[in-house]
N, C-alpha and C. Protein backbone atom coordinates (compact mmCIF):
# COMPACT_ATOMS: atom_id res chain seq x y z
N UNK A 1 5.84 4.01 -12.79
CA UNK A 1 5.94 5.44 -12.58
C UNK A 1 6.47 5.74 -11.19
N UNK A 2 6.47 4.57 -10.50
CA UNK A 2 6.84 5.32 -8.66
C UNK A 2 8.30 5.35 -9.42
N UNK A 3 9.21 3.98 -9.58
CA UNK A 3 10.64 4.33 -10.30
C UNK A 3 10.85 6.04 -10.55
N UNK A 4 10.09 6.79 -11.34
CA UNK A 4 10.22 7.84 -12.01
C UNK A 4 10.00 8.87 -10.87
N UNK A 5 9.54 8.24 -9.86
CA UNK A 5 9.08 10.01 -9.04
C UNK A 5 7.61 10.47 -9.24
N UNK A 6 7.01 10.02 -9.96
CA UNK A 6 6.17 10.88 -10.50
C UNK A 6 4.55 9.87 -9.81
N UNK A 7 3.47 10.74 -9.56
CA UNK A 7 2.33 9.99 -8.92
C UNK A 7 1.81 9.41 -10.11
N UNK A 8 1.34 8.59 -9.51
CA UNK A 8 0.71 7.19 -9.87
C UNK A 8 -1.02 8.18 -10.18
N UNK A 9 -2.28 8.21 -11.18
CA UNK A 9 -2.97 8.54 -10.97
C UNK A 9 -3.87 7.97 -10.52
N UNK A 10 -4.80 8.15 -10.12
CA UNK A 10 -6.10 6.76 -9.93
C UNK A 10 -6.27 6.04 -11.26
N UNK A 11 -7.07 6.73 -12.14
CA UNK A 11 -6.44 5.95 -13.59
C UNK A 11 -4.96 5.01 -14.08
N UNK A 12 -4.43 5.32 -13.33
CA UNK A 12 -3.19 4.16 -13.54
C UNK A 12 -3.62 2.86 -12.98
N UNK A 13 -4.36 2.92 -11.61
CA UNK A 13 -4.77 1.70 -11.02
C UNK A 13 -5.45 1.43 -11.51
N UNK A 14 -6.64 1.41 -12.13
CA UNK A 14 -7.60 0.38 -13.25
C UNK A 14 -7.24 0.23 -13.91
N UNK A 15 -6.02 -0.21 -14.23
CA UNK A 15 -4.51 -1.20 -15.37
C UNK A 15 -4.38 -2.35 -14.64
N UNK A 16 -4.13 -1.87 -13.16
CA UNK A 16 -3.34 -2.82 -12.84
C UNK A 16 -4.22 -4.19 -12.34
N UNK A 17 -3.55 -5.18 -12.29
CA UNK A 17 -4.16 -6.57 -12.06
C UNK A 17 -4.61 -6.43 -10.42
N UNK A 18 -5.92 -7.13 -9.97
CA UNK A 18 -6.13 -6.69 -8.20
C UNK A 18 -5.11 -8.03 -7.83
N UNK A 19 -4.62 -8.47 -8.30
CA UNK A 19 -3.35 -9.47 -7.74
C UNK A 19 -2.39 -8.94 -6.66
N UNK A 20 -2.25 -7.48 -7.38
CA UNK A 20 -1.19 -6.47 -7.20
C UNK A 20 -1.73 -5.38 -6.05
N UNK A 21 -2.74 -5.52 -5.60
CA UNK A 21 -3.49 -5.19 -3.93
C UNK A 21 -2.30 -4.54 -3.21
N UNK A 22 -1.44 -5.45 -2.92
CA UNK A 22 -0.46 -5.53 -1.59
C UNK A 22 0.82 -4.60 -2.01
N UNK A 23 1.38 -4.38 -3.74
CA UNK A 23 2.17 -3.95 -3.99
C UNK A 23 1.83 -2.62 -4.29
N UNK A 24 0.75 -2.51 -4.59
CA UNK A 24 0.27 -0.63 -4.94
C UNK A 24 0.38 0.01 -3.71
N UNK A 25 0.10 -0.64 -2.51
CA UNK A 25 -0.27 0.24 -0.98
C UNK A 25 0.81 0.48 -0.55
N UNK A 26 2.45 -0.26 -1.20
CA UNK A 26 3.74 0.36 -1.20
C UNK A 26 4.10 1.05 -1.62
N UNK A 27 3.16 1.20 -2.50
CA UNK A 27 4.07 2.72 -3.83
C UNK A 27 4.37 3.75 -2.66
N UNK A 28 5.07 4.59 -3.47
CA UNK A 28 5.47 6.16 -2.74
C UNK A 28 4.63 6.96 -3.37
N UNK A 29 4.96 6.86 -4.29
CA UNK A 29 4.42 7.79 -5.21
C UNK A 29 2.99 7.96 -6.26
N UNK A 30 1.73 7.46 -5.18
CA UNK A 30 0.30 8.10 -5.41
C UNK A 30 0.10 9.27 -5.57
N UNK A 31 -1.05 9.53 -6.56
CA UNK A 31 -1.69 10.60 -6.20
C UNK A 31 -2.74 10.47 -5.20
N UNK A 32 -3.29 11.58 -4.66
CA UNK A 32 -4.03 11.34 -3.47
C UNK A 32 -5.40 10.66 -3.59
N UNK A 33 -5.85 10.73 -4.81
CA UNK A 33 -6.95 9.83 -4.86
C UNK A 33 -6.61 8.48 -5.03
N UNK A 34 -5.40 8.02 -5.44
CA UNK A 34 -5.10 6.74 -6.00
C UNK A 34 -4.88 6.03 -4.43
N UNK A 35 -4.21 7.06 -3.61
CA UNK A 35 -3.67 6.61 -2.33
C UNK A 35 -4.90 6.32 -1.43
N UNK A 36 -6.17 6.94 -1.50
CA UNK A 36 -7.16 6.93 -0.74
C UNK A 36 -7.92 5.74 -0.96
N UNK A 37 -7.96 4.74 -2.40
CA UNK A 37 -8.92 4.26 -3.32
C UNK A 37 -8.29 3.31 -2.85
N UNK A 38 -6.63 2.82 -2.85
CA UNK A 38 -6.01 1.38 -3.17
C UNK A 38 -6.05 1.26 -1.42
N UNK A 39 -5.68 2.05 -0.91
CA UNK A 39 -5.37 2.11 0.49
C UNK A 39 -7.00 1.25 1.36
N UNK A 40 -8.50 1.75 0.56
CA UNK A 40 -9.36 1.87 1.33
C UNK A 40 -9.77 -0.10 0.87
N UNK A 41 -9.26 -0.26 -0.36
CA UNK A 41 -9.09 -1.99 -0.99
C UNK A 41 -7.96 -2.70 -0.30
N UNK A 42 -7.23 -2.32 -0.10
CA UNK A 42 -6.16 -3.04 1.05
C UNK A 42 -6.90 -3.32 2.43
N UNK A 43 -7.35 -2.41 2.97
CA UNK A 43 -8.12 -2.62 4.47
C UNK A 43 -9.55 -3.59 4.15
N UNK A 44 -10.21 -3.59 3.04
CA UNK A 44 -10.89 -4.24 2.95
C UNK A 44 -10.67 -5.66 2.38
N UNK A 45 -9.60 -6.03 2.00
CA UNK A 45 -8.95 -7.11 1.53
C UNK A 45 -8.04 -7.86 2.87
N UNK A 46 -7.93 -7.12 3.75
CA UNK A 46 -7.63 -7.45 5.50
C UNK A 46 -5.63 -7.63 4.92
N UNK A 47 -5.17 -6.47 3.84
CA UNK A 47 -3.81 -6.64 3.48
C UNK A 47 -3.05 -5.22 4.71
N UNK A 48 -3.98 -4.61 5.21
CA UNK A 48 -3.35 -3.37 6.25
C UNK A 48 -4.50 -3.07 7.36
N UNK A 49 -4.25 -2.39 8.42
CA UNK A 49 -4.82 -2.38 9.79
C UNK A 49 -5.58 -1.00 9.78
N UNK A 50 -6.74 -1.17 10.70
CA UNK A 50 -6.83 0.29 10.21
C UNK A 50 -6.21 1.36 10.69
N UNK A 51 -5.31 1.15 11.43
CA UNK A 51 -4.15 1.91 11.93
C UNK A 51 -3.63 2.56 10.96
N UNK A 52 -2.69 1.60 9.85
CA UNK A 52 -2.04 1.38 8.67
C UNK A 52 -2.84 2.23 7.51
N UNK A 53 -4.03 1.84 7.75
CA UNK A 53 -5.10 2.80 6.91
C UNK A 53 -5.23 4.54 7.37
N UNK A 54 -5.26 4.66 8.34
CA UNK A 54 -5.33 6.17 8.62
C UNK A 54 -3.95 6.91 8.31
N UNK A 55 -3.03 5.89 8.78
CA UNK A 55 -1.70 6.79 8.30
C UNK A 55 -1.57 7.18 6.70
N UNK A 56 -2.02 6.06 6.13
CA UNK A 56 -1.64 6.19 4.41
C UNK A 56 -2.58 7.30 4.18
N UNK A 57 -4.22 7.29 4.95
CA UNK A 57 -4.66 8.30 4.36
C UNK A 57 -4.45 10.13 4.44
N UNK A 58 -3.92 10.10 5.90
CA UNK A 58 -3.04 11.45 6.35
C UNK A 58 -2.22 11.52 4.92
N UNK A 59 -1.42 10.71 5.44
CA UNK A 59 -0.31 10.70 3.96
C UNK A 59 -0.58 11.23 2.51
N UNK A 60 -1.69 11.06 2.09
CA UNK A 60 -2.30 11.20 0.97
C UNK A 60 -2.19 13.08 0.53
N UNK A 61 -2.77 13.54 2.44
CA UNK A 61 -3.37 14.76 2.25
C UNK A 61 -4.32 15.20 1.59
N UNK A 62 -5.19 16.24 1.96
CA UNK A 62 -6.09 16.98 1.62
C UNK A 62 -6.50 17.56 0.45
N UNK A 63 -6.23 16.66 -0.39
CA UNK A 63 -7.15 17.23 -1.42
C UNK A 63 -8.31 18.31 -1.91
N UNK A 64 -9.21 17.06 -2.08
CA UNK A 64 -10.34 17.83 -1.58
C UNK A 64 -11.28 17.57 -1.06
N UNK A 65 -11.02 17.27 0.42
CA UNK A 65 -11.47 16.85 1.58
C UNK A 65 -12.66 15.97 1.61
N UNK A 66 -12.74 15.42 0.74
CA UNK A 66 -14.31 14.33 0.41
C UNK A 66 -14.10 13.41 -0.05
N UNK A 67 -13.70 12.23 1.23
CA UNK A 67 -13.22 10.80 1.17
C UNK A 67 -13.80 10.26 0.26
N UNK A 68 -15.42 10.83 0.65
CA UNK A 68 -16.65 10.14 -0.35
C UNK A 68 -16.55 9.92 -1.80
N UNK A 69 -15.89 11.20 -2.42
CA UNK A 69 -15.33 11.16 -3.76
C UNK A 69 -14.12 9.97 -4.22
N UNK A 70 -13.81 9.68 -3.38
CA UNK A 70 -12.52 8.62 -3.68
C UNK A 70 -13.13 7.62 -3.71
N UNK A 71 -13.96 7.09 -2.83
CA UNK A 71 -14.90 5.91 -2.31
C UNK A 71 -15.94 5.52 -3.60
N UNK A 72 -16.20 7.05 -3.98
CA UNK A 72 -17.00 6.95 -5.48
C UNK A 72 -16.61 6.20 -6.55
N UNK A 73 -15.11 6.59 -6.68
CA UNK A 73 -13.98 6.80 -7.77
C UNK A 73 -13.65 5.23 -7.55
N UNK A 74 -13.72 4.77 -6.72
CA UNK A 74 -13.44 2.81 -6.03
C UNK A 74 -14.87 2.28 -7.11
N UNK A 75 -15.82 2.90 -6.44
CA UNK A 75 -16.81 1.72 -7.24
C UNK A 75 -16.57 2.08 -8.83
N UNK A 76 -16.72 3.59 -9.82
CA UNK A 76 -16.60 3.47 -10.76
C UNK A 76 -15.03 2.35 -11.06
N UNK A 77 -13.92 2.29 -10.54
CA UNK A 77 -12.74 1.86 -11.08
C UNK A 77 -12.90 0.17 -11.04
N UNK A 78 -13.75 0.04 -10.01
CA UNK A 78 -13.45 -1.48 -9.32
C UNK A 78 -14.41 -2.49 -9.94
């Protein structure tokens, strides 16, 4: 779906294989929970800095402002 333009949902990532860690945190095209969830498994997998981590999560934008909910959305997916 990044090919297409179109965001990736969080539900798209509990498809994908955790092999694929390093290649999701490239996508462009997350949605902001997907970007918050894969982004927060990359830093904990030591695949990005937390430098690298704050930018992706700016990036994401504001949703709805409760990291906690994404963090949630990690344990149900993970």
């Amino acid at each position: 779906m990044d090919v297409a333009n179109r965001p990736i949902p969080l539900e798209g990532l509990a498809v994908l294989p955790k092999q694929m860690a390093e290649t999701v945190i490239k996508l462009k095209f997350l949605g902001p929970d997907a970007r918050m969830v894969s982004t927060f498994d990359g830093l904990n997998r030591g695949l990005i800095t937390h430098r690298q981590a704050g930018k992706l999560w700016r990036s994401a934008g504001p949703e709805n402002n409760d990291p906690q909910l994404a963090l949630a959305q990690l344990d149900r997916h993970g």
